[in-house]
C-alpha atoms as a PDB file:
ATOM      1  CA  UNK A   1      30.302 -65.695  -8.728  1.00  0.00           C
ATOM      2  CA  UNK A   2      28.550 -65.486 -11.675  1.00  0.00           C
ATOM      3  CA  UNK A   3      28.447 -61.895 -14.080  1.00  0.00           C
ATOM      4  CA  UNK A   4      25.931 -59.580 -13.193  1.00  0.00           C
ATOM      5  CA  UNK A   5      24.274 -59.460 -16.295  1.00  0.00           C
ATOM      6  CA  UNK A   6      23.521 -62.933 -16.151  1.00  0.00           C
ATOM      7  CA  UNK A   7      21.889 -62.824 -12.687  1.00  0.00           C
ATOM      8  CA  UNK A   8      17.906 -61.702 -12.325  1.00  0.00           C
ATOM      9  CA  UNK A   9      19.272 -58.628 -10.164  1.00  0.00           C
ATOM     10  CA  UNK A  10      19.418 -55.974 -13.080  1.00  0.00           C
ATOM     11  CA  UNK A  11      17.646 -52.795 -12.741  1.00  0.00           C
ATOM     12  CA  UNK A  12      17.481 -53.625  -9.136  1.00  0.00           C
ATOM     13  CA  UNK A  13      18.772 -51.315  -6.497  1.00  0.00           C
ATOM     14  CA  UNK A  14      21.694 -54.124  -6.566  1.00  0.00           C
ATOM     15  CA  UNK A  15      22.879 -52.983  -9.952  1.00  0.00           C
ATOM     16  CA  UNK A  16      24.717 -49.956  -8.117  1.00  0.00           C
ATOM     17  CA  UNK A  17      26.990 -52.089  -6.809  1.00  0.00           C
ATOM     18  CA  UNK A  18      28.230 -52.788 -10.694  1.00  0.00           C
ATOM     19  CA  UNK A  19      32.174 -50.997 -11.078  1.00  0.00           C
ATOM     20  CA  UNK A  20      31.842 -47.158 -11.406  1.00  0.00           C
ATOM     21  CA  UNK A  21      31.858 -45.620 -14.763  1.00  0.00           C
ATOM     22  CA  UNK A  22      34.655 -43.561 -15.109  1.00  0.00           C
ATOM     23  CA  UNK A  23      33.467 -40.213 -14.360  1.00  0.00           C
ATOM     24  CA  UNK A  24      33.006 -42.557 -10.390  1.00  0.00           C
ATOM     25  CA  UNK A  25      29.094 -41.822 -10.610  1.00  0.00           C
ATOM     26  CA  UNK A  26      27.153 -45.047 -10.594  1.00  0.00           C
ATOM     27  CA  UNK A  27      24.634 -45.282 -13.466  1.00  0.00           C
ATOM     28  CA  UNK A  28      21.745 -45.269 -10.982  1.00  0.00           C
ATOM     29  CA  UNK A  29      22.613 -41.670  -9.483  1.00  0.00           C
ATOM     30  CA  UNK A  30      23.233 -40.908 -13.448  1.00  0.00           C
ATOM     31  CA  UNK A  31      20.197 -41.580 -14.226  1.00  0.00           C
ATOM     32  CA  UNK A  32      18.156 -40.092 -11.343  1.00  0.00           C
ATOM     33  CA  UNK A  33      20.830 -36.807 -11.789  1.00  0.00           C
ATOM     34  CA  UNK A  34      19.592 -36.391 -15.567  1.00  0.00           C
ATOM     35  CA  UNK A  35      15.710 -37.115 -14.960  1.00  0.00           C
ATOM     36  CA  UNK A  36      15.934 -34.663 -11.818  1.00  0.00           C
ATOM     37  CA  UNK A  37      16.180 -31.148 -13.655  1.00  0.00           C
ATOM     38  CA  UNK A  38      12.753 -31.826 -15.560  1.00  0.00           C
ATOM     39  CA  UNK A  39      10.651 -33.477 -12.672  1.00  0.00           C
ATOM     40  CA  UNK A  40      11.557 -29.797 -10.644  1.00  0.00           C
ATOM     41  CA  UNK A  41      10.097 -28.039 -13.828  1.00  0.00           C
ATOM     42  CA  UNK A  42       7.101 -30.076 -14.390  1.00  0.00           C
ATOM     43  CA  UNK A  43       6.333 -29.627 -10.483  1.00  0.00           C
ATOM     44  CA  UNK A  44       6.979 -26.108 -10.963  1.00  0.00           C
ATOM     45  CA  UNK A  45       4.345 -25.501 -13.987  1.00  0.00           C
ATOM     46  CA  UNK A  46       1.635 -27.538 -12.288  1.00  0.00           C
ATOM     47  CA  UNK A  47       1.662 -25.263  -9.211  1.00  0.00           C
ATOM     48  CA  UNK A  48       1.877 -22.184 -11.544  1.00  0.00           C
ATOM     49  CA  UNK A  49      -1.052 -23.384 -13.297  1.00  0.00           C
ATOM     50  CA  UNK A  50      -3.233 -23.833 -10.214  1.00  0.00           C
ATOM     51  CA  UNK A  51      -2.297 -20.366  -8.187  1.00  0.00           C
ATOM     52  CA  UNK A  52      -3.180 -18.659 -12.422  1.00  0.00           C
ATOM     53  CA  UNK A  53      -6.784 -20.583 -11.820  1.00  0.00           C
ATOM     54  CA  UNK A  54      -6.904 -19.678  -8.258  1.00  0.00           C
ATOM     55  CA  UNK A  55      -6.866 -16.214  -8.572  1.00  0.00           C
ATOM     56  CA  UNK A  56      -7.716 -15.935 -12.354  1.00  0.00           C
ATOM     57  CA  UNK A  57     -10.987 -17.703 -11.831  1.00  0.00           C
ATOM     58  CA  UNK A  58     -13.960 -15.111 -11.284  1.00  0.00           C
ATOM     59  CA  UNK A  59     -16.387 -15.472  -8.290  1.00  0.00           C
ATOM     60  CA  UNK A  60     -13.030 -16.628  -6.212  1.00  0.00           C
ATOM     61  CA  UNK A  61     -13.370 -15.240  -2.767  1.00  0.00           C
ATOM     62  CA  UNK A  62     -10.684 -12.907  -3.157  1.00  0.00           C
ATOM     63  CA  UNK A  63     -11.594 -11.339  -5.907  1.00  0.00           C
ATOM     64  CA  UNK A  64     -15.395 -10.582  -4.153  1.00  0.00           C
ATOM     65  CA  UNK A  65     -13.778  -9.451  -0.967  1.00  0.00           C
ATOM     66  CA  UNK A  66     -11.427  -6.781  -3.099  1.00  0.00           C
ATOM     67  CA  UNK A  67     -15.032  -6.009  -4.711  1.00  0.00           C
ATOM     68  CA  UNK A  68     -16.905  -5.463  -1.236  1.00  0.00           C
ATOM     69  CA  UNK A  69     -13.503  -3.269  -0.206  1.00  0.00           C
ATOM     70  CA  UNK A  70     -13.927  -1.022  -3.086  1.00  0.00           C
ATOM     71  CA  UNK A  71     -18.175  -1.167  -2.303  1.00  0.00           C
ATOM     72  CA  UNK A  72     -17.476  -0.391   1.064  1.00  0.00           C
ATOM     73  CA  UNK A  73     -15.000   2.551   0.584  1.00  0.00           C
ATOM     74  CA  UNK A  74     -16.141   5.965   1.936  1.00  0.00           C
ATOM     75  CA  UNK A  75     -16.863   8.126  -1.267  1.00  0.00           C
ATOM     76  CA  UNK A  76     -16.430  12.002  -0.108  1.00  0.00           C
ATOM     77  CA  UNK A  77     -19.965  13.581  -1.076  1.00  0.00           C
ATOM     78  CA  UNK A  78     -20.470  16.945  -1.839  1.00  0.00           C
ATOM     79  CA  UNK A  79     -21.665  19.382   1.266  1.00  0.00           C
ATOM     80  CA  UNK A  80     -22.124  23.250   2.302  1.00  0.00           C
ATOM     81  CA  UNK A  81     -20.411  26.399   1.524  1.00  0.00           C
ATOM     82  CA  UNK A  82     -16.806  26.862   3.949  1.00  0.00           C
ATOM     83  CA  UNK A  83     -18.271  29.585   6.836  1.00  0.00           C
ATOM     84  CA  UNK A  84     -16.060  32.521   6.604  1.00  0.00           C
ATOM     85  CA  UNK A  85     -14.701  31.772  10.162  1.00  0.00           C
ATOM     86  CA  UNK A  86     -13.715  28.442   9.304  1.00  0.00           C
ATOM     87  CA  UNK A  87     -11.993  29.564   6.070  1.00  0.00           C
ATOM     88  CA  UNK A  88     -10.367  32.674   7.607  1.00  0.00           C
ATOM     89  CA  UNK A  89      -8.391  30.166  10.022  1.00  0.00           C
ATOM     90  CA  UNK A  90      -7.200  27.419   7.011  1.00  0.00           C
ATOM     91  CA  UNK A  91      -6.127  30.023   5.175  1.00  0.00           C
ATOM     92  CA  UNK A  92      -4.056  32.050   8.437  1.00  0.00           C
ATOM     93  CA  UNK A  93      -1.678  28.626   8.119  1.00  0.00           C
ATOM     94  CA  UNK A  94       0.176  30.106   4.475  1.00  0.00           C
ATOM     95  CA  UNK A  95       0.007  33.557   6.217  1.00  0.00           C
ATOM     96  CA  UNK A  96       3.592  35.103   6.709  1.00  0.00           C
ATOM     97  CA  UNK A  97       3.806  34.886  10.570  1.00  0.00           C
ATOM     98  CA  UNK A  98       4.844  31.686  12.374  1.00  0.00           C
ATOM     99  CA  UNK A  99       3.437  33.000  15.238  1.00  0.00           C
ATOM    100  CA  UNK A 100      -0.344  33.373  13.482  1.00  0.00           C
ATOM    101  CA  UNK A 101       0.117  30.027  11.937  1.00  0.00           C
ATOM    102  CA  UNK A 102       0.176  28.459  14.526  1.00  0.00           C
ATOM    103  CA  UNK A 103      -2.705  30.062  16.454  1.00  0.00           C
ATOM    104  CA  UNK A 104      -4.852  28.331  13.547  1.00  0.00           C
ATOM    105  CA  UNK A 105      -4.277  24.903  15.506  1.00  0.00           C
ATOM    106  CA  UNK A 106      -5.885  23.065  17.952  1.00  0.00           C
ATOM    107  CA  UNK A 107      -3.237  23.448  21.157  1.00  0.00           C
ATOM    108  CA  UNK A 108      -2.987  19.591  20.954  1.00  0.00           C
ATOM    109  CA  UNK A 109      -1.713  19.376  17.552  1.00  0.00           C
ATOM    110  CA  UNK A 110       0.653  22.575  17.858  1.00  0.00           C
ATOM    111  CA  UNK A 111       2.498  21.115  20.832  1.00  0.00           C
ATOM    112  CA  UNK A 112       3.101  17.807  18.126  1.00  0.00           C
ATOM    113  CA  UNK A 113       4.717  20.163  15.184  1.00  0.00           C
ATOM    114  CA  UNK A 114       8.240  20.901  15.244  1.00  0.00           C
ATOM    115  CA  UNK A 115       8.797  25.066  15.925  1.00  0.00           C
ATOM    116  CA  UNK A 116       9.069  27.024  12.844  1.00  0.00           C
ATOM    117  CA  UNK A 117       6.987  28.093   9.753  1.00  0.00           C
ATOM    118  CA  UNK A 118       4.063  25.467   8.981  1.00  0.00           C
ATOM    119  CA  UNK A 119       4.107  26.137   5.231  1.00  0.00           C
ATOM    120  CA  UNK A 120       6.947  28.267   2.923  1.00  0.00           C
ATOM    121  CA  UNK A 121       5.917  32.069   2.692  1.00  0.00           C
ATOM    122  CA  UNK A 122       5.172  31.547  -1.319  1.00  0.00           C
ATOM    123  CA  UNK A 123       2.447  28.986  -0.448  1.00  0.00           C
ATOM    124  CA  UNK A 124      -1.475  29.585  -1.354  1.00  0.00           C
ATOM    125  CA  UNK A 125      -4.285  27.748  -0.014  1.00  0.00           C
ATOM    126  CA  UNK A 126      -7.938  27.731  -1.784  1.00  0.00           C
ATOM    127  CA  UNK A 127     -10.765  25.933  -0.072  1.00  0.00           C
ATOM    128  CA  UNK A 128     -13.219  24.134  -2.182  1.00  0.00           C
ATOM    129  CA  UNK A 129     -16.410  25.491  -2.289  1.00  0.00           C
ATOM    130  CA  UNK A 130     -19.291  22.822  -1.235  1.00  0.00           C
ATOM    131  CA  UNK A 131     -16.449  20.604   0.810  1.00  0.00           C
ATOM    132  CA  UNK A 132     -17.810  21.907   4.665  1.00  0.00           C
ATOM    133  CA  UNK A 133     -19.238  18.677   6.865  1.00  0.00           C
ATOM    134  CA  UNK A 134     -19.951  19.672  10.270  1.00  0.00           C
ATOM    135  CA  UNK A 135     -21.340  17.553  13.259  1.00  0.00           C
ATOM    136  CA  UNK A 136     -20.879  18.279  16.821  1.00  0.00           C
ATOM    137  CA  UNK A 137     -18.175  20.520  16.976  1.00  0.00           C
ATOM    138  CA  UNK A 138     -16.229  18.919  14.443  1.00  0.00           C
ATOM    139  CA  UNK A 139     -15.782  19.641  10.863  1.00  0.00           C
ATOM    140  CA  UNK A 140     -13.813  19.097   7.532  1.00  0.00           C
ATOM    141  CA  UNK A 141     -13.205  20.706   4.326  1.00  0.00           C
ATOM    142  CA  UNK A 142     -11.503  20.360   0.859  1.00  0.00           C
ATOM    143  CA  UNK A 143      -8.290  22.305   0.024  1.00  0.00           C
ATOM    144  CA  UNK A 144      -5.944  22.905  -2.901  1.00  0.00           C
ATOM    145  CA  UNK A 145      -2.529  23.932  -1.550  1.00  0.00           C
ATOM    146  CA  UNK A 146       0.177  25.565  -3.880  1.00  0.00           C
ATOM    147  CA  UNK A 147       3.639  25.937  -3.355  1.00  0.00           C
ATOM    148  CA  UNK A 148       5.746  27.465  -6.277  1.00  0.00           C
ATOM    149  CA  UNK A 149       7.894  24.583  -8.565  1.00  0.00           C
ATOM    150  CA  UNK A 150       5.569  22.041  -6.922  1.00  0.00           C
ATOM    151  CA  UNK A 151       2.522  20.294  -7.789  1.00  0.00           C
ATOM    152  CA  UNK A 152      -0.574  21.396  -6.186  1.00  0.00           C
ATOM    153  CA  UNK A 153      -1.695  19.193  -3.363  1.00  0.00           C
ATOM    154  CA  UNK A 154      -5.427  18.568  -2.196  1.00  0.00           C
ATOM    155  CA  UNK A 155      -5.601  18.596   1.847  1.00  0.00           C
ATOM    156  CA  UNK A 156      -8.609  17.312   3.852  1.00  0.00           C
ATOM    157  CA  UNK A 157      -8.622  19.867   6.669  1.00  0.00           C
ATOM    158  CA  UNK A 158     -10.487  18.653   9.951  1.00  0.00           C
ATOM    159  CA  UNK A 159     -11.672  21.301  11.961  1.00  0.00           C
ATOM    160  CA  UNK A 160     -12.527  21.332  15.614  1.00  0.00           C
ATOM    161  CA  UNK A 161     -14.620  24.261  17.535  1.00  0.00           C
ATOM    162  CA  UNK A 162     -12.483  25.536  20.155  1.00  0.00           C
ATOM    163  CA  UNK A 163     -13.730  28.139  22.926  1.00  0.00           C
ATOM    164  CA  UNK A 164     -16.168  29.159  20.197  1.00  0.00           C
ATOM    165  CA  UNK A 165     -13.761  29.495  17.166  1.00  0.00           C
ATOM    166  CA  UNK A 166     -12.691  27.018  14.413  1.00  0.00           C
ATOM    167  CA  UNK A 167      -9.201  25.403  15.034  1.00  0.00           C
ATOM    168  CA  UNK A 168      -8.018  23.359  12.543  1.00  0.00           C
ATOM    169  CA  UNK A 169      -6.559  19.539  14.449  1.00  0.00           C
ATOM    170  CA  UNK A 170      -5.436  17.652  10.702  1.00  0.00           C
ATOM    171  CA  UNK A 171      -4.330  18.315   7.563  1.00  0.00           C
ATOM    172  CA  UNK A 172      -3.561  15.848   5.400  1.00  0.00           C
ATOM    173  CA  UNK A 173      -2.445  15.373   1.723  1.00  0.00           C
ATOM    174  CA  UNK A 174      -4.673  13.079   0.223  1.00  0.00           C
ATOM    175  CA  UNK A 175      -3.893  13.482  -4.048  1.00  0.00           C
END
């Protein structure tokens, strides 16, 4: 059998068949071992470079449907003076008494909250003036609440007109 150099086989798949180097890795797998490592990287930057023009390129569709979210987000416009009713019931829920606290609520969302105080004795509550939406029975107003060695937390209040007074059914800490 003649050499292998001498037959037209080389740099054929044959050629692996040639005696083992002496690490035992034929030169083929060598090769393909060595070349491997940079093929993954080049792959690697190509796809990074078309997700950056993806979403770096302006007029894509997700950057105009985060644009239509922030159109189409509610903006909180200005309304009436709180009615003294109304603002005599927020501000019973930082009163002393559990008991009067709690008479503030809707029945629905009392029977949700665990027993006990709603807010810490030390707490104050001030209603922003020009923050009262009514329609229907239903209301809701602007709130700073303040509870000594914390930070002072605006509450939307929703209100709901109960057997001809104003109960309050949500509060919730929105900044």
């Amino acid at each position: 059998m003649a050499p292998l150099e001498d037959t037209d086989w080389k740099g054929s798949l044959w050629t692996l068949a040639e005696p083992l180097p002496r690490n035992g890795t034929p030169r083929g797998v060598m090769i393909v071992r060595s070349w491997l490592p940079i093929v993954a990287g080049l792959a690697a930057l190509g796809a990074a470079a078309v997700v950056l023009v993806v979403v770096l390129t302006p007029g894509s569709r997700d950057s105009q449907k985060a644009t239509e979210q922030v159109a189409l987000a509610p903006q909180y416009e200005p309304g009436i003076a709180v009615p003294a009713p109304a603002a005599d019931t927020a501000t019973t829920l930082v009163t002393g008494d559990p008991g009067a606290q709690r008479a503030a609520l809707t029945p629905e969302l009392a029977e949700l909250l665990p027993e006990g105080r709603l807010f810490p004795e030390d707490a104050r509550l001030v209603l922003h003036e020009g923050s009262w939406h009514e329609n229907n029975g239903y209301a809701n107003a602007m709130g700073t609440v303040s509870v000594r060695g914390q930070p002072d937390r605006t509450v939307l209040f929703a209100f709901a007109q109960r057997n001809g007074e104003w109960r309050i059914t949500l509060a919730e800490v929105i900044a």
